[in-house]
Each structure stands twice: as C-alpha cells, then as structure tokens.
Protein backbone atom coordinates (compact mmCIF):
# COMPACT_ATOMS: atom_id res chain seq x y z
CA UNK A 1 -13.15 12.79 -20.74
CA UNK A 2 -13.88 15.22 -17.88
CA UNK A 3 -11.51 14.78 -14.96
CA UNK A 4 -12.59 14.43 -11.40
CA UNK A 5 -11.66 17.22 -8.73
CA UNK A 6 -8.36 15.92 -6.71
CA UNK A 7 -8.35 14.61 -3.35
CA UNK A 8 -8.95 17.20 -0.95
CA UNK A 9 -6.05 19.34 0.91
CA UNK A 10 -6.60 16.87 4.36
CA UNK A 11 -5.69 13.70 2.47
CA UNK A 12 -3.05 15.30 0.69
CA UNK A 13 -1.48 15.91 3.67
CA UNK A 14 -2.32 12.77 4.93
CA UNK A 15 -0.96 10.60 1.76
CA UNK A 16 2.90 11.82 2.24
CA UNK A 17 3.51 10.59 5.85
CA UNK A 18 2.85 6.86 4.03
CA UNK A 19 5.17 8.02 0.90
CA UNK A 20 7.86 9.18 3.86
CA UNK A 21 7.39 5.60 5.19
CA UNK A 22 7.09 3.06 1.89
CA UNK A 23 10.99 3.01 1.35
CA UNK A 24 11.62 1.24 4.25
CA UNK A 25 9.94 -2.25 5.31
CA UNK A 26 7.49 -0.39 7.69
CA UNK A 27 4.33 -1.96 6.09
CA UNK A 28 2.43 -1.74 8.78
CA UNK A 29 3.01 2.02 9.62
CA UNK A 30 2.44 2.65 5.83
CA UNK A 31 -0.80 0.96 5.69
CA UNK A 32 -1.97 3.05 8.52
CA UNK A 33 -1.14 6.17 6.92
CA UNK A 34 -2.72 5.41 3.60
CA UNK A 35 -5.54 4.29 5.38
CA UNK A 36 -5.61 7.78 6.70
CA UNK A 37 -5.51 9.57 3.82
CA UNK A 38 -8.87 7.47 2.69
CA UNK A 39 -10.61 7.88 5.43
CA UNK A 40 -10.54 11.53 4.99
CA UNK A 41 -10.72 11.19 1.11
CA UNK A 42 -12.34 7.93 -0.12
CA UNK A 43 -11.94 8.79 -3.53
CA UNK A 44 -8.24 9.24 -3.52
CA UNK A 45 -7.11 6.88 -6.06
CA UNK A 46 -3.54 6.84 -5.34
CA UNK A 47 -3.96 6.35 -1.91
CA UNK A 48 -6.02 3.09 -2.31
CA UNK A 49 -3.15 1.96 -5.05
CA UNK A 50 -0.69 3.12 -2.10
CA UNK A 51 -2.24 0.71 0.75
CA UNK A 52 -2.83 -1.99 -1.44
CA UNK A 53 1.42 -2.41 -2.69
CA UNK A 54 2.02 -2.27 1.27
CA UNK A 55 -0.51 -4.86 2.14
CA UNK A 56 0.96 -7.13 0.01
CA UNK A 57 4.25 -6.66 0.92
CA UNK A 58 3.45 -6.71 4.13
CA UNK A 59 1.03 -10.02 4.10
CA UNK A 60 1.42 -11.26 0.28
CA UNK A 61 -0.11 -10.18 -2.67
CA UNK A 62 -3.08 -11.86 -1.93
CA UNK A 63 -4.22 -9.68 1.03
CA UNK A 64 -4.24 -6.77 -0.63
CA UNK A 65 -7.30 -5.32 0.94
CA UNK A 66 -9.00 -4.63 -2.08
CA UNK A 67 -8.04 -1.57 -2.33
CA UNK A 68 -6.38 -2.49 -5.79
CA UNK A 69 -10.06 -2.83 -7.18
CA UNK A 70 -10.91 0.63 -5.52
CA UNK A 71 -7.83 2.37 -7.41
CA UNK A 72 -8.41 1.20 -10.70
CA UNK A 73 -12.30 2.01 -10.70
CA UNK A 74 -11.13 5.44 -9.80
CA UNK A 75 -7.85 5.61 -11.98
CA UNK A 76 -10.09 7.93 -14.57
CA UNK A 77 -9.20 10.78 -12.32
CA UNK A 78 -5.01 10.31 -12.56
CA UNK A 79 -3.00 11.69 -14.93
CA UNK A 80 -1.54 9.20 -17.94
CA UNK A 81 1.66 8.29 -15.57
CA UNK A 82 -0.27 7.09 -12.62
CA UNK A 83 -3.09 5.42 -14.69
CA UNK A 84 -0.85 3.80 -16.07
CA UNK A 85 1.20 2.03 -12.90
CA UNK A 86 -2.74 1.51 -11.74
CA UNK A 87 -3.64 -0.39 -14.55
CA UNK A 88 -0.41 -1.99 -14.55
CA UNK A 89 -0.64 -2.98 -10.90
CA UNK A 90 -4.07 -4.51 -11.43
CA UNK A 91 -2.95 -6.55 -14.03
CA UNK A 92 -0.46 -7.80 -12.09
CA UNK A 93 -2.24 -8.72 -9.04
CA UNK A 94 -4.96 -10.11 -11.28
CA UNK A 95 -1.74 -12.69 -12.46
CA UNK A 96 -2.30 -11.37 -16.36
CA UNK A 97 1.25 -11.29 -16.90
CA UNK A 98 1.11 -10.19 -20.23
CA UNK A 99 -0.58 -7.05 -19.08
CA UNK A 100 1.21 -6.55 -16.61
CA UNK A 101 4.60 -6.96 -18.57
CA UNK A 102 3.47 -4.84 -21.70
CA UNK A 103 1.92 -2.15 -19.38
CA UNK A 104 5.23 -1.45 -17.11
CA UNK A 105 7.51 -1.84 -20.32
CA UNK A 106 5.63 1.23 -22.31
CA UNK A 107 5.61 3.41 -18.36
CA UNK A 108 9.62 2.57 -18.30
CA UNK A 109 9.65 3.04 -21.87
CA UNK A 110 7.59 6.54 -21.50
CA UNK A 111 9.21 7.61 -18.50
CA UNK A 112 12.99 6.22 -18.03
CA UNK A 113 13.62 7.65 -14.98
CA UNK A 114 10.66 6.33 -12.87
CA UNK A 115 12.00 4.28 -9.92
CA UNK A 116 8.07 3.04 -9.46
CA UNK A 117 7.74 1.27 -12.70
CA UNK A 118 11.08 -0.01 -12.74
CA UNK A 119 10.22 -1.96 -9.47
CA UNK A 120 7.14 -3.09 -10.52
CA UNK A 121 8.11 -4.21 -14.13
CA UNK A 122 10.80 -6.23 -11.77
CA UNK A 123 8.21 -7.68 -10.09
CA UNK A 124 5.91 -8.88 -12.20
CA UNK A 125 9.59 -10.41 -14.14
CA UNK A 126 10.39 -11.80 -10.42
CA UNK A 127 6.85 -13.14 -9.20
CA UNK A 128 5.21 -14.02 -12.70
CA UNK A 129 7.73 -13.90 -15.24
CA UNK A 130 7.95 -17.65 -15.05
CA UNK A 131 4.64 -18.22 -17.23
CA UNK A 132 5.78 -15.74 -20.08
CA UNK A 133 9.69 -15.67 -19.71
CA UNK A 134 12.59 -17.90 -20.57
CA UNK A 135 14.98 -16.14 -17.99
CA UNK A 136 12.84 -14.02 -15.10
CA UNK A 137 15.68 -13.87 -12.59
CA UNK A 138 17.95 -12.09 -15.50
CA UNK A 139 15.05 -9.85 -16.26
CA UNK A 140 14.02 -9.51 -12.94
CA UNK A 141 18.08 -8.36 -12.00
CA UNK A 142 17.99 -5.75 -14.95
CA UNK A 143 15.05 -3.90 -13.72
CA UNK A 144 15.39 -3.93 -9.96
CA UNK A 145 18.96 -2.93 -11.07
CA UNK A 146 17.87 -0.31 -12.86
CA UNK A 147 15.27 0.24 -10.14
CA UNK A 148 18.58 0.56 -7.69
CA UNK A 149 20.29 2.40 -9.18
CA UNK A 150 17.53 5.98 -9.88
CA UNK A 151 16.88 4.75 -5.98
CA UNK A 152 18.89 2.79 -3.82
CA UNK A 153 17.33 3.67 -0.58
CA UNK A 154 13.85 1.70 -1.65
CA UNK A 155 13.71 -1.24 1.10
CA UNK A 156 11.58 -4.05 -1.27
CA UNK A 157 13.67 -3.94 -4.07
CA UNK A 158 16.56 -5.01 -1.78
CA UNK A 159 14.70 -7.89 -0.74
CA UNK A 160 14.61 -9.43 -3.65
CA UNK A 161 17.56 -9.01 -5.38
CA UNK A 162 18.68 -10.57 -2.00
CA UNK A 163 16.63 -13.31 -3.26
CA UNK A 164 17.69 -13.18 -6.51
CA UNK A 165 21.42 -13.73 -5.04
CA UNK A 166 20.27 -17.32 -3.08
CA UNK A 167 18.59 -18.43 -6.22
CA UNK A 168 22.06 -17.78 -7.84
CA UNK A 169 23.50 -19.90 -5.62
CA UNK A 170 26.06 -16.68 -4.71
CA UNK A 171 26.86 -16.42 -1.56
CA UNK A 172 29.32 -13.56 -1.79
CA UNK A 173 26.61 -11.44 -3.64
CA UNK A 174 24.43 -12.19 -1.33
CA UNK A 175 26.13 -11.08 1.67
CA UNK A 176 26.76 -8.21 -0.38
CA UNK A 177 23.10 -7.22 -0.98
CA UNK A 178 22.36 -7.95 2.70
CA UNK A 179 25.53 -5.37 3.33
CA UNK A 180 23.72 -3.04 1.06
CA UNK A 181 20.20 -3.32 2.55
C-alpha cells in the first residue's frame, strides 16, 4: 500500500510543544497545541490522535472532539507502531473492549518498552475491563505499573493509580501516590 507524504515541516514543529506539555495535567494547553499542529496540517494523523487523548482527559472520553474518527481514517499513513495505538485507541473509545484489550496487548507485546501502550492497555483494564475481566484493578495496577516505571513523570497515569489506591481501601498507598504525583 502506497504511503502518504508526512505532515509538513510547520506542523512538525508545531506537534512537539503539545508532546512537551501531555505529561503533565495541562489538557487544555495541550489541546491548543495539537490543534495547532492541524490547523497547519489537517492531515496529520498523530496530531488528531494527540488532541483527542487530551480532550478526554481533560472533559471525559466522551468529548473527544472527534478527532479520534479523523486519526484512524488517516492511520494508513503511520508506521505499524502508531497504527497500531490508533486503532487501538479507537477501539477503545468506541467501548469494544475486546479490541481494545487484544490490540494494546500485541503493541506491549511487540514493543516492551513503550510507555504509550502500557498506559493505554491500563486504561482500557481501568475504564472497561469490567465487561471482559475478572480482576481490572489488578490488571489495571500491572500495566500503569509497568507504565510507571519506563516513565514516571507521565501526570494521567498517576491519577489513577491514585484511584486505584481509594478503591483499595489503602490509605497509606494512597497518600503515597499523591506524594509521588
């Protein structure tokens, strides 16, 4: 299949100030630099996967701009790795949890090492994992765990395992987490 040119040198440079921003809760400032790098490239896949993971952090999962739809109609043009989170991410905001599940365990599978897929393999465990799992909070602890520990500096993964903490009726490891975060 014949790939499509990359975004062009203006969103590229556009796209990193929202990478320098995603690890810390700064939706908002995030958003606005994705939505940068679009406006200048409207075709830049990543960009519109980008936005759409801050928008729904930033307002729920639901409000995700649809920029989700606009990465995955134009996920043909990513390499294998990012297709792949795409595709996963789709599925996951489209609440297909099987997808979702199967297509982050063969990117942490292919690519051990990938902070990205970890967290998003923990969230589909944490936010759907109830319809297809018999423990999600365990499986949702191993992977944003794992998640932690390639990255500790990535903001939404502490939030959760925050979360995770309360559920677990830990207060200790909870004020621990916060500590952390």
């Amino acid at each position: 299949r014949a790939r499509r040119p990359p975004p062009s040198v203006d969103a590229l440079k556009a796209y990193p100030d929202g990478e320098a921003l995603d690890p810390r809760p700064d939706f908002v400032s995030a958003i606005e630099a994705y939505q940068r790098a679009i406006g200048i490239d409207s075709t830049f896949a990543m960009a519109h996967y980008q936005v759409s993971k801050a928008y729904g952090w930033e307002n729920g999962n639901g409000a995700t701009g649809g920029h989700y739809l606009a990465a995955h109609q134009l996920a043909d043009r990513l390499p294998a790795r990012e297709r792949m989170l795409v595709e996963g991410y789709v599925a996951f905001i489209d609440g297909t949890v099987y997808d979702a599940i199967d297509t982050f365990n063969e990117a942490v599978r292919l690519h051990p090492e990938d902070v990205e897929a970890w967290s998003l393999l923990g969230e589909t465990y944490y936010h759907l994992g109830s319809q297809a799992l018999e423990d999600p909070l365990a499986q949702s602890e191993r992977t944003f765990g794992r998640a932690l520990d390639l990255d500790p500096s990535i903001g939404p993964i502490h939030i959760h395992v925050i979360e995770n903490a309360f559920s677990m009726n830990d207060s200790a490891l909870a004020r621990q987490r916060l500590d952390a975060f």
